[in-house]
C-alpha atoms as a PDB file:
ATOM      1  CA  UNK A   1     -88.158   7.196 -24.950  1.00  0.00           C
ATOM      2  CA  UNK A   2     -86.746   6.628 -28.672  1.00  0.00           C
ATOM      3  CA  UNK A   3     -88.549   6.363 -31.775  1.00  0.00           C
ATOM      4  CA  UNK A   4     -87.294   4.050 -34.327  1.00  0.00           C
ATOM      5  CA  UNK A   5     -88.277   5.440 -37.842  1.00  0.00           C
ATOM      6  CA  UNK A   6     -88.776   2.461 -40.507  1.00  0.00           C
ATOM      7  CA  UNK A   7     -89.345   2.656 -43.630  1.00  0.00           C
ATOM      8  CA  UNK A   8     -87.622   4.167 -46.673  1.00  0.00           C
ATOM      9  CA  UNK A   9     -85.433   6.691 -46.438  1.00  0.00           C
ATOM     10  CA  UNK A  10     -85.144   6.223 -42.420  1.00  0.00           C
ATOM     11  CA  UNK A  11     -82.032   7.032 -40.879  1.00  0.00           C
ATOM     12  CA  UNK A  12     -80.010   4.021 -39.390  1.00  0.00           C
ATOM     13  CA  UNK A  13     -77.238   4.139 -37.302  1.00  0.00           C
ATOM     14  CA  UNK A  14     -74.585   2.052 -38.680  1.00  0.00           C
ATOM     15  CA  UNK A  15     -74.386  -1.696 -37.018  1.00  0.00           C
ATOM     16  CA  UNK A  16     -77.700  -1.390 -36.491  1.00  0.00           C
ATOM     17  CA  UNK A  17     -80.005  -4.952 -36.284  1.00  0.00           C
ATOM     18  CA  UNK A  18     -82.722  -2.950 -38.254  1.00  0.00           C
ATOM     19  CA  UNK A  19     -82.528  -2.930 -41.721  1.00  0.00           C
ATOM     20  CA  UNK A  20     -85.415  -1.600 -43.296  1.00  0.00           C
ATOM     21  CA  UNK A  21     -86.043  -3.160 -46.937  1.00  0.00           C
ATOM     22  CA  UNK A  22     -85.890  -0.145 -49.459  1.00  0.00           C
ATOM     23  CA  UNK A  23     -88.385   0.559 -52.009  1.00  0.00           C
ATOM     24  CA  UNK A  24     -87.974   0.227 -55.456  1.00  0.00           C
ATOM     25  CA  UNK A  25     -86.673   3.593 -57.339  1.00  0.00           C
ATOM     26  CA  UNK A  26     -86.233   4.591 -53.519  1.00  0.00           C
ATOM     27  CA  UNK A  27     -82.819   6.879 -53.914  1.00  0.00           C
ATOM     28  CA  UNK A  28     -82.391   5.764 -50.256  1.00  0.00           C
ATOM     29  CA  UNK A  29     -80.048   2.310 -49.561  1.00  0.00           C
ATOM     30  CA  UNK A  30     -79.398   0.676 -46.341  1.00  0.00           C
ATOM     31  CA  UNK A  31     -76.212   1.135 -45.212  1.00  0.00           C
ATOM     32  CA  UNK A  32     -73.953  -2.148 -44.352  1.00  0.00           C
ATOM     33  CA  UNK A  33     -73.058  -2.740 -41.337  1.00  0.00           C
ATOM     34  CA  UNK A  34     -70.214  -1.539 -40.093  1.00  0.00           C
ATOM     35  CA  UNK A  35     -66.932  -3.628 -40.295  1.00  0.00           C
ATOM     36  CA  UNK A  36     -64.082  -2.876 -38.225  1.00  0.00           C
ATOM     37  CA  UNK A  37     -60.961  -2.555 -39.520  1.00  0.00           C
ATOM     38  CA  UNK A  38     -58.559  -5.567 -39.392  1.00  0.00           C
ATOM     39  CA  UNK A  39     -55.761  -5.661 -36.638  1.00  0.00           C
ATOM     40  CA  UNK A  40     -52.523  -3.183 -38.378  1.00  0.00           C
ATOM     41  CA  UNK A  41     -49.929  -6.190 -38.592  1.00  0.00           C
ATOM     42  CA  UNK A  42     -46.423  -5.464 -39.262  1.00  0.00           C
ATOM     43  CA  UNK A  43     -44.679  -7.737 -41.639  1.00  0.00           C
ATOM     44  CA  UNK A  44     -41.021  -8.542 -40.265  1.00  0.00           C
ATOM     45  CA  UNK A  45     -38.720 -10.255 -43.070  1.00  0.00           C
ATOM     46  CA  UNK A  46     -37.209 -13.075 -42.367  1.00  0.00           C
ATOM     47  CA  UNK A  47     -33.423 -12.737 -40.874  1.00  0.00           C
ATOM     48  CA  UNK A  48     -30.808 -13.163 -43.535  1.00  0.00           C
ATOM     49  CA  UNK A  49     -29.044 -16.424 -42.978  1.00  0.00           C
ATOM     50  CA  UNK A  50     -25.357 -16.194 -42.263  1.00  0.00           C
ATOM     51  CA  UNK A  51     -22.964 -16.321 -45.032  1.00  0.00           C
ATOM     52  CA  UNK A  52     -21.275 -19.436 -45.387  1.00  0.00           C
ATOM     53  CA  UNK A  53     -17.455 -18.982 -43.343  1.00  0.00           C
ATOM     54  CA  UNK A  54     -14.269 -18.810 -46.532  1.00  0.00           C
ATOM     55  CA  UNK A  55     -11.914 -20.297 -44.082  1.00  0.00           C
ATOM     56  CA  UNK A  56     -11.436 -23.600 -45.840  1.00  0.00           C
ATOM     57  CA  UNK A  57     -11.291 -21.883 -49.020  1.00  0.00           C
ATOM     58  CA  UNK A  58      -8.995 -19.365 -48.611  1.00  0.00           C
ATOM     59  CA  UNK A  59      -6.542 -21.645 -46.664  1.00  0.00           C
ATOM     60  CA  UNK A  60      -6.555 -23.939 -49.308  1.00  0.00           C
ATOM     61  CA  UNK A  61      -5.721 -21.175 -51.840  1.00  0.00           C
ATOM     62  CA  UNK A  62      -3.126 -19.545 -49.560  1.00  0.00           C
ATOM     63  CA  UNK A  63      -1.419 -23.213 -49.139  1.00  0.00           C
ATOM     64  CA  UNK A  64      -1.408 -24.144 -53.505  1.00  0.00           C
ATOM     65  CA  UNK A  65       0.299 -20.551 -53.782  1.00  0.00           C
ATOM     66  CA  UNK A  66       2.908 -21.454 -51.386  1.00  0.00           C
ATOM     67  CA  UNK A  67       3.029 -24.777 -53.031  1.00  0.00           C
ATOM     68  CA  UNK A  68       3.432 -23.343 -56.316  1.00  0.00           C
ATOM     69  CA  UNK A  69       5.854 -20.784 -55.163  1.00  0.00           C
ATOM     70  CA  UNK A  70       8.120 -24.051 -53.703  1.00  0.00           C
ATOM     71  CA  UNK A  71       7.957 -26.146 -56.669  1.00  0.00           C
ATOM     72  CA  UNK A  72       8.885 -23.336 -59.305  1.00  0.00           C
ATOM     73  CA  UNK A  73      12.203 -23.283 -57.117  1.00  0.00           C
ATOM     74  CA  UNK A  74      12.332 -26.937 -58.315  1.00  0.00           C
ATOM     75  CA  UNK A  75      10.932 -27.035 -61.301  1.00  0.00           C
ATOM     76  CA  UNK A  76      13.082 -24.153 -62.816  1.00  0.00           C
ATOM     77  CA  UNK A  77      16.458 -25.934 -62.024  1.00  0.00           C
ATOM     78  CA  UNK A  78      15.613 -29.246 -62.781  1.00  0.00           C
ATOM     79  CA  UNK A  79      14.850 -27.914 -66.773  1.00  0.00           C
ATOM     80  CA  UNK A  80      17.524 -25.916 -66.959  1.00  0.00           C
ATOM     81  CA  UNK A  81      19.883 -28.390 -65.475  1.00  0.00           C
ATOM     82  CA  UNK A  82      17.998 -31.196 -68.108  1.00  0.00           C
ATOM     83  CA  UNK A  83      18.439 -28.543 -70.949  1.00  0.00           C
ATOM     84  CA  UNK A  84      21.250 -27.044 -70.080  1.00  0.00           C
ATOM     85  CA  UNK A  85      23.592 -30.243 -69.583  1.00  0.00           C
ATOM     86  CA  UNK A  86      23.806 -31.728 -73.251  1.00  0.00           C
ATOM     87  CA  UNK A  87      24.098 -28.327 -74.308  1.00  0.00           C
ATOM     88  CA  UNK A  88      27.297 -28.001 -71.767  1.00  0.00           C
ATOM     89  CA  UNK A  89      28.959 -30.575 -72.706  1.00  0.00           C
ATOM     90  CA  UNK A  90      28.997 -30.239 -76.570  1.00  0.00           C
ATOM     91  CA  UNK A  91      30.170 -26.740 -75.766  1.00  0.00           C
ATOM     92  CA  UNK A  92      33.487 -28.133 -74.160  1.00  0.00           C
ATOM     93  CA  UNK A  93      33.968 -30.564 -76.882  1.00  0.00           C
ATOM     94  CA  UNK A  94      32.350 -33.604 -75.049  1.00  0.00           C
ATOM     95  CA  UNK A  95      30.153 -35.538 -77.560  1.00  0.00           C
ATOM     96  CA  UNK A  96      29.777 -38.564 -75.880  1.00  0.00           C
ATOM     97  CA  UNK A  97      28.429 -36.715 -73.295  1.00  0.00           C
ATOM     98  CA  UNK A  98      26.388 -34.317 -75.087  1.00  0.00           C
ATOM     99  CA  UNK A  99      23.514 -35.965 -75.801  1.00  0.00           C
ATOM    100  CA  UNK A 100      19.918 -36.585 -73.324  1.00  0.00           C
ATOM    101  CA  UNK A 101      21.265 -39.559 -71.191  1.00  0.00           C
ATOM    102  CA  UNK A 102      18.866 -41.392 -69.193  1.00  0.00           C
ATOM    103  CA  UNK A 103      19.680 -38.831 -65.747  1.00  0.00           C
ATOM    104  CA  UNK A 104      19.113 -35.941 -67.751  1.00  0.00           C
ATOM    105  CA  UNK A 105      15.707 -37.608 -69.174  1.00  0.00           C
ATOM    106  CA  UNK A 106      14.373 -38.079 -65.841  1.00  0.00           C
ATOM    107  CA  UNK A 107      14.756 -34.399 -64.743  1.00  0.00           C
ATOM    108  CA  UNK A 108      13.475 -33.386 -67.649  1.00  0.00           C
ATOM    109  CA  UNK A 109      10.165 -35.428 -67.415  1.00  0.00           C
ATOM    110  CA  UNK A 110      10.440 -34.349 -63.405  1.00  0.00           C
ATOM    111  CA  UNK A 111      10.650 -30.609 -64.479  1.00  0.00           C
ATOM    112  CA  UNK A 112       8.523 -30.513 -66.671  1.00  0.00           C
ATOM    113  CA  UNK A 113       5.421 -32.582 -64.212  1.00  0.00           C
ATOM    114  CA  UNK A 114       6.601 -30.222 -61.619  1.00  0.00           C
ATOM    115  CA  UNK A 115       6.046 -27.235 -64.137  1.00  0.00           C
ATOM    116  CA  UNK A 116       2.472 -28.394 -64.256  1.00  0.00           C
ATOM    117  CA  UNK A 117       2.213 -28.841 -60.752  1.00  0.00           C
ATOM    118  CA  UNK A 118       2.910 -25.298 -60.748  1.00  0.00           C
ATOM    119  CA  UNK A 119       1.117 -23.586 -63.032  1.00  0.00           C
ATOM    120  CA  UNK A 120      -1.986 -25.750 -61.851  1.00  0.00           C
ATOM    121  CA  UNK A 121      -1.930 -25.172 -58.086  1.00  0.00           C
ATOM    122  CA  UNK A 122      -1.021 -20.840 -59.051  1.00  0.00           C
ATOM    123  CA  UNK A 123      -4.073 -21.010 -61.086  1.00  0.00           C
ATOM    124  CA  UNK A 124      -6.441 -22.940 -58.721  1.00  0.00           C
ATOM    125  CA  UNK A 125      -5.532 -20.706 -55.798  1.00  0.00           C
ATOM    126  CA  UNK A 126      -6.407 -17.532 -57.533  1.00  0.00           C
ATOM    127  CA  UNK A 127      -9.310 -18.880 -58.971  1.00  0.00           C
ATOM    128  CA  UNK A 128     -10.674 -20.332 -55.709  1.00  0.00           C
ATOM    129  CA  UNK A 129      -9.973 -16.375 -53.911  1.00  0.00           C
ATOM    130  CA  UNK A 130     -12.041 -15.691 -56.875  1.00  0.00           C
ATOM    131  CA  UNK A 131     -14.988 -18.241 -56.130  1.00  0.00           C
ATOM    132  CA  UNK A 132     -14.644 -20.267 -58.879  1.00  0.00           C
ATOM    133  CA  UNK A 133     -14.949 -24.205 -59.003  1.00  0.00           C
ATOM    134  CA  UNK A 134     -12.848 -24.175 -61.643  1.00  0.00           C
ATOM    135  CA  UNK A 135     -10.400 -23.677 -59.051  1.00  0.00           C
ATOM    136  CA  UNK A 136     -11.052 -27.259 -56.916  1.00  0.00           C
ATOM    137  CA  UNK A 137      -9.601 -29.637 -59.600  1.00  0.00           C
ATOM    138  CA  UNK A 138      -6.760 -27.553 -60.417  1.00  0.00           C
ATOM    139  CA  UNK A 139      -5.859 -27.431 -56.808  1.00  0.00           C
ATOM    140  CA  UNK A 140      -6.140 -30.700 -55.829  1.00  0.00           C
ATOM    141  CA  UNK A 141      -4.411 -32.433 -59.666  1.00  0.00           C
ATOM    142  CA  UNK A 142      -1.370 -29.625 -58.866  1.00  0.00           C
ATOM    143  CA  UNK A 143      -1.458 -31.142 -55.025  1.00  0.00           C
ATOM    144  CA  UNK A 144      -1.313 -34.977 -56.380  1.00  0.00           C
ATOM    145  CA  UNK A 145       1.625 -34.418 -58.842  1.00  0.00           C
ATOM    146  CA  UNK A 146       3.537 -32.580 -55.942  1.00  0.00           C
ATOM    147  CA  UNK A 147       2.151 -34.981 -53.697  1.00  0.00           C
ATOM    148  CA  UNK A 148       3.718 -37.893 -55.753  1.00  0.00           C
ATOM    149  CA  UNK A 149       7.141 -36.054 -56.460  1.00  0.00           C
ATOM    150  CA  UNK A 150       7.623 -35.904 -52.530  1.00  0.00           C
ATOM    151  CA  UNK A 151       6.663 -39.639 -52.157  1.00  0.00           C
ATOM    152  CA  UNK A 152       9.277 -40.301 -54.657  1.00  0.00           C
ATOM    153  CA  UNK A 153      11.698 -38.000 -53.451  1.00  0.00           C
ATOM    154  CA  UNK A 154      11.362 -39.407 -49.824  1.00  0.00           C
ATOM    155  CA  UNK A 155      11.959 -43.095 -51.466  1.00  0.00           C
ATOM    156  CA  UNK A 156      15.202 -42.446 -53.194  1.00  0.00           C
ATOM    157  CA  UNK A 157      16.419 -40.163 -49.729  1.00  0.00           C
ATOM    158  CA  UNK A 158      15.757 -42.823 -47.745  1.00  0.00           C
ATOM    159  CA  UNK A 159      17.860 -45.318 -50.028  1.00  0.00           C
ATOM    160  CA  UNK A 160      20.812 -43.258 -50.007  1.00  0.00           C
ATOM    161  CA  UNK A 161      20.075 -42.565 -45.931  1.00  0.00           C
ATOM    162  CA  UNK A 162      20.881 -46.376 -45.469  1.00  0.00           C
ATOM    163  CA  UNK A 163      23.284 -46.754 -48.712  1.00  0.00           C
ATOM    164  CA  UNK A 164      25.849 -43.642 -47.880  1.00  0.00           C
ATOM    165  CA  UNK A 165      27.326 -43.637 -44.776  1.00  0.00           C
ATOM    166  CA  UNK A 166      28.085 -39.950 -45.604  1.00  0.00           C
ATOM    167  CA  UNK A 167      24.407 -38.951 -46.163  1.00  0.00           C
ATOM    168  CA  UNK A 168      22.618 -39.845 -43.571  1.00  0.00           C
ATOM    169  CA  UNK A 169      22.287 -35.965 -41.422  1.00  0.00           C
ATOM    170  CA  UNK A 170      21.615 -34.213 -44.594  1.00  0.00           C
ATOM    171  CA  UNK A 171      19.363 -36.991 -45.597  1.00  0.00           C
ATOM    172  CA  UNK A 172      17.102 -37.513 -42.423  1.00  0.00           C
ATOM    173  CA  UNK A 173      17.093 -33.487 -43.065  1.00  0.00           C
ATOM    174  CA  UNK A 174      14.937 -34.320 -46.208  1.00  0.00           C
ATOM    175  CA  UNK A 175      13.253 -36.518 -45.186  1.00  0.00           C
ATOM    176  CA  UNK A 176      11.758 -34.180 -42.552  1.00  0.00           C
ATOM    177  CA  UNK A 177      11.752 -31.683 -44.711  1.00  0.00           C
ATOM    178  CA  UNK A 178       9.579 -34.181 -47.332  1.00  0.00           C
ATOM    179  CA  UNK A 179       7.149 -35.288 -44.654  1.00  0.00           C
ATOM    180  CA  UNK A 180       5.921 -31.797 -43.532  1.00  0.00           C
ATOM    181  CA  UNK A 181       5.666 -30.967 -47.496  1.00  0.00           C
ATOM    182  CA  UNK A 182       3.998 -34.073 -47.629  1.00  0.00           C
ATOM    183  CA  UNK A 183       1.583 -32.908 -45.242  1.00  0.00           C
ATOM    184  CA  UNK A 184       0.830 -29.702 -46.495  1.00  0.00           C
ATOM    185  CA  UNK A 185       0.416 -31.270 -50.379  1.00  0.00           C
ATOM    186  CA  UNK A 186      -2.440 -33.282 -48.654  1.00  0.00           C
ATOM    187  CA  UNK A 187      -4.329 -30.896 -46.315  1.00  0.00           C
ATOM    188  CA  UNK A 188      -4.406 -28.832 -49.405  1.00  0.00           C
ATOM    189  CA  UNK A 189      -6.384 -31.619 -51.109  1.00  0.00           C
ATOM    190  CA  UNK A 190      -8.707 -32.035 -48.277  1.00  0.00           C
ATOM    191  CA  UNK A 191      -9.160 -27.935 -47.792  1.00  0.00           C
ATOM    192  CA  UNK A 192     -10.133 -27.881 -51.717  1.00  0.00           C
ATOM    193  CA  UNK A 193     -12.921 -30.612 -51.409  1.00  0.00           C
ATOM    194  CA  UNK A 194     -14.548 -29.977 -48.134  1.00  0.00           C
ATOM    195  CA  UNK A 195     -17.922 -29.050 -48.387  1.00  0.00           C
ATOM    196  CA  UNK A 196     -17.659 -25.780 -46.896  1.00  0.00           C
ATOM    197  CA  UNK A 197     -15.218 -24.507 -49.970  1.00  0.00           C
ATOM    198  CA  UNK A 198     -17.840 -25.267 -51.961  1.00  0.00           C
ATOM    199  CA  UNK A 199     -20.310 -23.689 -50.268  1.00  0.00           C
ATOM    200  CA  UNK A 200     -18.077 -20.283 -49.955  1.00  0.00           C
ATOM    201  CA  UNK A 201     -17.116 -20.213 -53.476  1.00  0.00           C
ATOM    202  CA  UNK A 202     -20.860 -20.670 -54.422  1.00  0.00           C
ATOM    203  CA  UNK A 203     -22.436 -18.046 -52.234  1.00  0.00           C
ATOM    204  CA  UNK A 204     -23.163 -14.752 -53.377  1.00  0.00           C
ATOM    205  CA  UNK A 205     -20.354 -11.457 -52.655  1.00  0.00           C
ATOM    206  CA  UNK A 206     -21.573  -9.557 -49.607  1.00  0.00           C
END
């Protein structure tokens, strides 16, 4: 048999349904019930999403350096050659033929957007392995001034393929030759733009 003290300054076992009121100035207060302690949970963070894949972009930037590296092997010659001619020929005592005829205009206009061309796509590609958008329009402006020289080149080829009887190996040679630089001049527009080169050059350096 128990005894249950009430009362002031009874003891209580904690949880218990008796709660005796205390008295006032009584140095004795009821304990609170007791509350058990919540469940221990373990906080697991969230799984870092996978960083978006540089494929795209670094294709694209690998094909404007090779594009740039071809068309300074054009570029160069054609300005000298448009520089170099007038100079030439009033060096041999030719002044009729020393000054900028209309041939000599065109490659220099030609040399000079192929220059351009150059310097654009050798800048975009670095800047794109850098993860810059500044990259993107260089890249793909370089790409449609090469892209244009090519279509151009490919028209005049394929005039003198069915005007000289003479040029017709080496010129079905350029045009293949045009074609697959045609090719490449456009999937590097298309690798530049995608989404996914976007999305590489914007996400943050592992």
């Amino acid at each position: 048999m128990t005894n249950q003290w009430t009362g002031a300054g009874a003891p209580m076992h904690p949880g218990s349904p008796y709660q005796p009121a205390p008295h006032p100035g009584s140095p004795y207060q009821p304990v609170p019930p007791y509350q058990p302690a919540p469940p221990y949970q373990q906080f697991v963070g969230q799984p870092r999403p996978p960083s978006p894949s540089g494929a795209t972009a670094i294709t694209a930037a690998v094909l404007s350096l090779f594009g740039a590296f071809v068309l300074v092997g054009i570029a160069v010659p054609l300005l000298v050659t448009a520089v170099g001619a007038p100079i030439f020929m009033w060096a041999i005592d030719e002044p009729a033929s020393s000054g900028i005829t209309p041939m000599t205009f065109g490659m220099l206009v030609v040399g000079i957007l192929l220059a351009v061309a150059t310097l654009l796509l050798a800048l975009g590609g670095i800047k794109i392995i850098q993860r810059k958008r500044a990259g993107q329009p260089q890249v793909v402006t370089g790409s449609v001034i090469a892209a244009g020289f090519i279509v151009v080149q490919l028209v005049f080829v394929g005039f003198g393929v069915r005007s000289v009887e003479g040029f017709r190996g080496f010129g079905v040679f350029g045009i293949v030759v045009g074609v697959l630089e045609l090719i490449l001049a456009i999937a590097t527009i298309v690798l530049a733009v995608v989404p996914s080169t976007g999305r590489w050059i914007d996400s943050p350096r592992s």
